[in-house]
C-alpha atoms as a PDB file:
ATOM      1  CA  UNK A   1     -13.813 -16.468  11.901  1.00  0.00           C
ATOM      2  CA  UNK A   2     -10.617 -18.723  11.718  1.00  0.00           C
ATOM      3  CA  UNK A   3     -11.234 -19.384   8.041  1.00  0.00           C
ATOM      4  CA  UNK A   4      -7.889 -21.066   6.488  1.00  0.00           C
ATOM      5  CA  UNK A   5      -7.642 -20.199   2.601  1.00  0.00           C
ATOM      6  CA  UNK A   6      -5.111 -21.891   0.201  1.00  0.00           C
ATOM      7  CA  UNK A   7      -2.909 -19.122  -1.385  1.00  0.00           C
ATOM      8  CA  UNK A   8      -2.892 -20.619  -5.051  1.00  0.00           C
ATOM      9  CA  UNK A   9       0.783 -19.498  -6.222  1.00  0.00           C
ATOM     10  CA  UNK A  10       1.919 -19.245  -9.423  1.00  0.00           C
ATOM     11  CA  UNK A  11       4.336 -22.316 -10.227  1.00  0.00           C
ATOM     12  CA  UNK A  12       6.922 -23.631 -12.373  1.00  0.00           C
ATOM     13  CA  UNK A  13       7.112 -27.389 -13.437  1.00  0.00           C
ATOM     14  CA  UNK A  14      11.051 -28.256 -13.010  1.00  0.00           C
ATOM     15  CA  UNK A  15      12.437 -31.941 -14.730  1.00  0.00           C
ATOM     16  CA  UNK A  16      12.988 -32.774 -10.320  1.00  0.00           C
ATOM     17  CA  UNK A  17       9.481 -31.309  -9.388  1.00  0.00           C
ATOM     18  CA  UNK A  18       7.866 -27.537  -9.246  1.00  0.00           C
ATOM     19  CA  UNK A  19       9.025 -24.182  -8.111  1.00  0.00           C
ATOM     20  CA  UNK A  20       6.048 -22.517  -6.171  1.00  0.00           C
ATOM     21  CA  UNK A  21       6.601 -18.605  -6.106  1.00  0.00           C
ATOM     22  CA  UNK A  22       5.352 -17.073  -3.227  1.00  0.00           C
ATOM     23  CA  UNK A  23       6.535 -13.596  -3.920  1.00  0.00           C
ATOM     24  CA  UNK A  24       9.210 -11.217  -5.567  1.00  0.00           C
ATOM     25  CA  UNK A  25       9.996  -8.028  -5.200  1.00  0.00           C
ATOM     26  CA  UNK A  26      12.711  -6.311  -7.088  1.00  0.00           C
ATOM     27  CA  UNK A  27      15.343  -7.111  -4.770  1.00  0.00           C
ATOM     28  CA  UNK A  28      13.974 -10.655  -3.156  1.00  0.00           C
ATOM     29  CA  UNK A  29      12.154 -13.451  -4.455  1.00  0.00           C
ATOM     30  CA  UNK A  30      10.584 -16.215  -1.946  1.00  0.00           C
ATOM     31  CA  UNK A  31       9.934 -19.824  -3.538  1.00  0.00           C
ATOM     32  CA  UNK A  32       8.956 -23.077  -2.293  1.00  0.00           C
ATOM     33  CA  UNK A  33      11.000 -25.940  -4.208  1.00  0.00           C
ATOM     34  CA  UNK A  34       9.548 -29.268  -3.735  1.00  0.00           C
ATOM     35  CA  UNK A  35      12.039 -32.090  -4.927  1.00  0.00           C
ATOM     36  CA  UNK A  36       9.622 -35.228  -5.684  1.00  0.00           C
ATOM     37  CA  UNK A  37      10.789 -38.659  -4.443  1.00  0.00           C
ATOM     38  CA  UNK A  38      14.121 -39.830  -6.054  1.00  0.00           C
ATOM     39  CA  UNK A  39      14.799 -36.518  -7.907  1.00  0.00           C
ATOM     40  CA  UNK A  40      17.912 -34.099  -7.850  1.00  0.00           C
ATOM     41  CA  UNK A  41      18.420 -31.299  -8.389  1.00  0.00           C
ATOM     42  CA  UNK A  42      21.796 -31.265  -9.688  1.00  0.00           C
ATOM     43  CA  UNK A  43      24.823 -29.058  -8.497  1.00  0.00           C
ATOM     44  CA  UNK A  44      24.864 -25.800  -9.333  1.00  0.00           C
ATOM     45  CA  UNK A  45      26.038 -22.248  -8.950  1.00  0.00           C
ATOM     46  CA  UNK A  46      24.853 -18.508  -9.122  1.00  0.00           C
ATOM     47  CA  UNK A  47      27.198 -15.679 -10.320  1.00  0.00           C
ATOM     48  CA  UNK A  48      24.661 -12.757  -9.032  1.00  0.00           C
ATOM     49  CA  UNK A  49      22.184 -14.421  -6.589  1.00  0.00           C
ATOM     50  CA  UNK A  50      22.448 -15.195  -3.088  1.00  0.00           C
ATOM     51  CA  UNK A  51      20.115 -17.735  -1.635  1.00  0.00           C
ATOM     52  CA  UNK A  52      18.909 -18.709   1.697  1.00  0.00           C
ATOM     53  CA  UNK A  53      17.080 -22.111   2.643  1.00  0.00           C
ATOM     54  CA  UNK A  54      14.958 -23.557   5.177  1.00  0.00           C
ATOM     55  CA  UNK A  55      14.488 -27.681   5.255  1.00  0.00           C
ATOM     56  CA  UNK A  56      10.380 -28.524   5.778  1.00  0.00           C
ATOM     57  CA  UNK A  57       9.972 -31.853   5.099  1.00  0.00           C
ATOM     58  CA  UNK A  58      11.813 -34.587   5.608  1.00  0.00           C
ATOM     59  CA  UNK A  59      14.023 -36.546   3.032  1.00  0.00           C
ATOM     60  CA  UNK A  60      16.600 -34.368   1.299  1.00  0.00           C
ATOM     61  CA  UNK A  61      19.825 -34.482   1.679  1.00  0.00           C
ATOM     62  CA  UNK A  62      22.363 -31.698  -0.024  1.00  0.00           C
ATOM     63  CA  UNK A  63      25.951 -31.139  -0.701  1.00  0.00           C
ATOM     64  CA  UNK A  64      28.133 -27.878  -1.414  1.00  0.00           C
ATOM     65  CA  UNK A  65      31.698 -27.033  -2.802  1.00  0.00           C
ATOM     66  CA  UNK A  66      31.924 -31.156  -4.086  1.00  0.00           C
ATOM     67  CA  UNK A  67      31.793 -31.807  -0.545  1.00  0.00           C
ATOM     68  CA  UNK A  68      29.917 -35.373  -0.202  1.00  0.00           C
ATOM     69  CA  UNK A  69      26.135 -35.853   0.411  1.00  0.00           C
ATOM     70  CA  UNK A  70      25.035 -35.078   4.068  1.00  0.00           C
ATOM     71  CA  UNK A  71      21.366 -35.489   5.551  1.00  0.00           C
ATOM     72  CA  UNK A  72      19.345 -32.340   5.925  1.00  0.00           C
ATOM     73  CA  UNK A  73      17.332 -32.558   8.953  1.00  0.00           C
ATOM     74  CA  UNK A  74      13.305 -30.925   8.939  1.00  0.00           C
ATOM     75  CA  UNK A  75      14.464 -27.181  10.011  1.00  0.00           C
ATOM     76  CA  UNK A  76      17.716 -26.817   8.469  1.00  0.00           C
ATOM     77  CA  UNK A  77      19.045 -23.578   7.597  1.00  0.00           C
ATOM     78  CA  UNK A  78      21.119 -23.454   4.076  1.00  0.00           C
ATOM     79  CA  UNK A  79      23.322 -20.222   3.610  1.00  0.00           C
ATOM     80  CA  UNK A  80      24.794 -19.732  -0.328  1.00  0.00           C
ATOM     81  CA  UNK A  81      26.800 -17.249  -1.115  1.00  0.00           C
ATOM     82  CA  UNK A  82      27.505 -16.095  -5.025  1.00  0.00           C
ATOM     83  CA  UNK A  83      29.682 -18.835  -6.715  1.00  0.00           C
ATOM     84  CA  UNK A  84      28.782 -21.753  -3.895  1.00  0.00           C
ATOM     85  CA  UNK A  85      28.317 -25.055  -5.150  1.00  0.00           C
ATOM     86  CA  UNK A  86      25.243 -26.662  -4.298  1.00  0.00           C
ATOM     87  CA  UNK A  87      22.663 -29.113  -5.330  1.00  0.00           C
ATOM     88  CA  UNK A  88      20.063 -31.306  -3.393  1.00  0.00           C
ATOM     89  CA  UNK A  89      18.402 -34.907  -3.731  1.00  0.00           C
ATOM     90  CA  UNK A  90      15.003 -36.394  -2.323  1.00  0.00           C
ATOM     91  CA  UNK A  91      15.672 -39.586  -0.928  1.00  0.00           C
ATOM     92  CA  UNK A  92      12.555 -40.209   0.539  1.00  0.00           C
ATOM     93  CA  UNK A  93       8.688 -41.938  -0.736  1.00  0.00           C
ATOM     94  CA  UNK A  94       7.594 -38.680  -0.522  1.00  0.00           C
ATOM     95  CA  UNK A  95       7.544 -35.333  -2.191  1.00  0.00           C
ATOM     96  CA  UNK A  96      10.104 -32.858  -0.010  1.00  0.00           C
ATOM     97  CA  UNK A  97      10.415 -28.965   0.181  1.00  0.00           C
ATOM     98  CA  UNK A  98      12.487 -26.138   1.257  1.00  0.00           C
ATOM     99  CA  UNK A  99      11.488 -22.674   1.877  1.00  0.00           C
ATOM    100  CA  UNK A 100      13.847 -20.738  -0.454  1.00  0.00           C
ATOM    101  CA  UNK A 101      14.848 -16.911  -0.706  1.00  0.00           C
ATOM    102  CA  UNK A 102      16.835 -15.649  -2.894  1.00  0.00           C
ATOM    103  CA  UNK A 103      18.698 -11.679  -3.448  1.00  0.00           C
ATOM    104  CA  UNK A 104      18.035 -10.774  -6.199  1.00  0.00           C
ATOM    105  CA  UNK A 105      14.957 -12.639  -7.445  1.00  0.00           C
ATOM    106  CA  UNK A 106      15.334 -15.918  -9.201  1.00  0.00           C
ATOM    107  CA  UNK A 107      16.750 -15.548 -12.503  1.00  0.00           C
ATOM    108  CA  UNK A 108      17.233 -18.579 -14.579  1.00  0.00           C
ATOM    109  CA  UNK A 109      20.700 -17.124 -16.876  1.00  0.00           C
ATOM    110  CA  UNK A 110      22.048 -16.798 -13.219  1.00  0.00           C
ATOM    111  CA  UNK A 111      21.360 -20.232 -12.576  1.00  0.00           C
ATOM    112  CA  UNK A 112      25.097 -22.073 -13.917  1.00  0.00           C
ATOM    113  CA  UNK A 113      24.569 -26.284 -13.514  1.00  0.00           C
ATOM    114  CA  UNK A 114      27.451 -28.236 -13.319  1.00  0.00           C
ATOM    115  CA  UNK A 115      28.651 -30.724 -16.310  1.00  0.00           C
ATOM    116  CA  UNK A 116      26.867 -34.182 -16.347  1.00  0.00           C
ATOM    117  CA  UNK A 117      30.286 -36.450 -14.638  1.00  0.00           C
END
């Protein structure tokens, strides 16, 4: 009948915004991370977890491996490898997402942030 339904995810509130999880499995987990407008989410590493990331709003812009700022176009594709610097920022009026999946599932010991400078 064409009927759209919301899937109502479980979420996380995060100090930058909220953490929808989609799914997990034991050896993926699939997240939507939505940065609200003039948040960061600071640089950061992973010692087990390998992530990939797809841009779907406009807004953020990321960095990797102290490597400055760059704009992150709607439809950008974000590779991070174990022990990969990384962090993004919302730039924008409006809330901003990526598609996020990470091997193995999300765990937050594995997630390392960087010092305060």
């Amino acid at each position: 009948s064409g009927t759209v339904v919301d899937q109502a995810w479980q979420h996380e509130e995060k100090p930058w915004g909220r953490v929808d999880i989609v799914a997990e499995t034991r050896r993926i987990g699939i997240y939507r991370l939505t940065l609200q407008p003039s948040f960061e989410l600071p640089t950061h590493h992973h010692q087990q977890m390998r992530e990939a990331e797809l841009v779907l709003e406009p807004g953020l812009e990321g960095w990797k491996d102290g490597l400055p700022p760059q704009a992150l176009p709607i439809s950008t594709v974000l590779e991070w490898r174990k022990e990969q610097r990384h962090g993004y920022r919302n730039i924008s009026d409006s809330p901003a997402s990526l598609l996020c999946i990470d091997s193995p599932p999300f765990d937050p010991k594995d997630e390392i942030l960087e010092a305060a400078l």
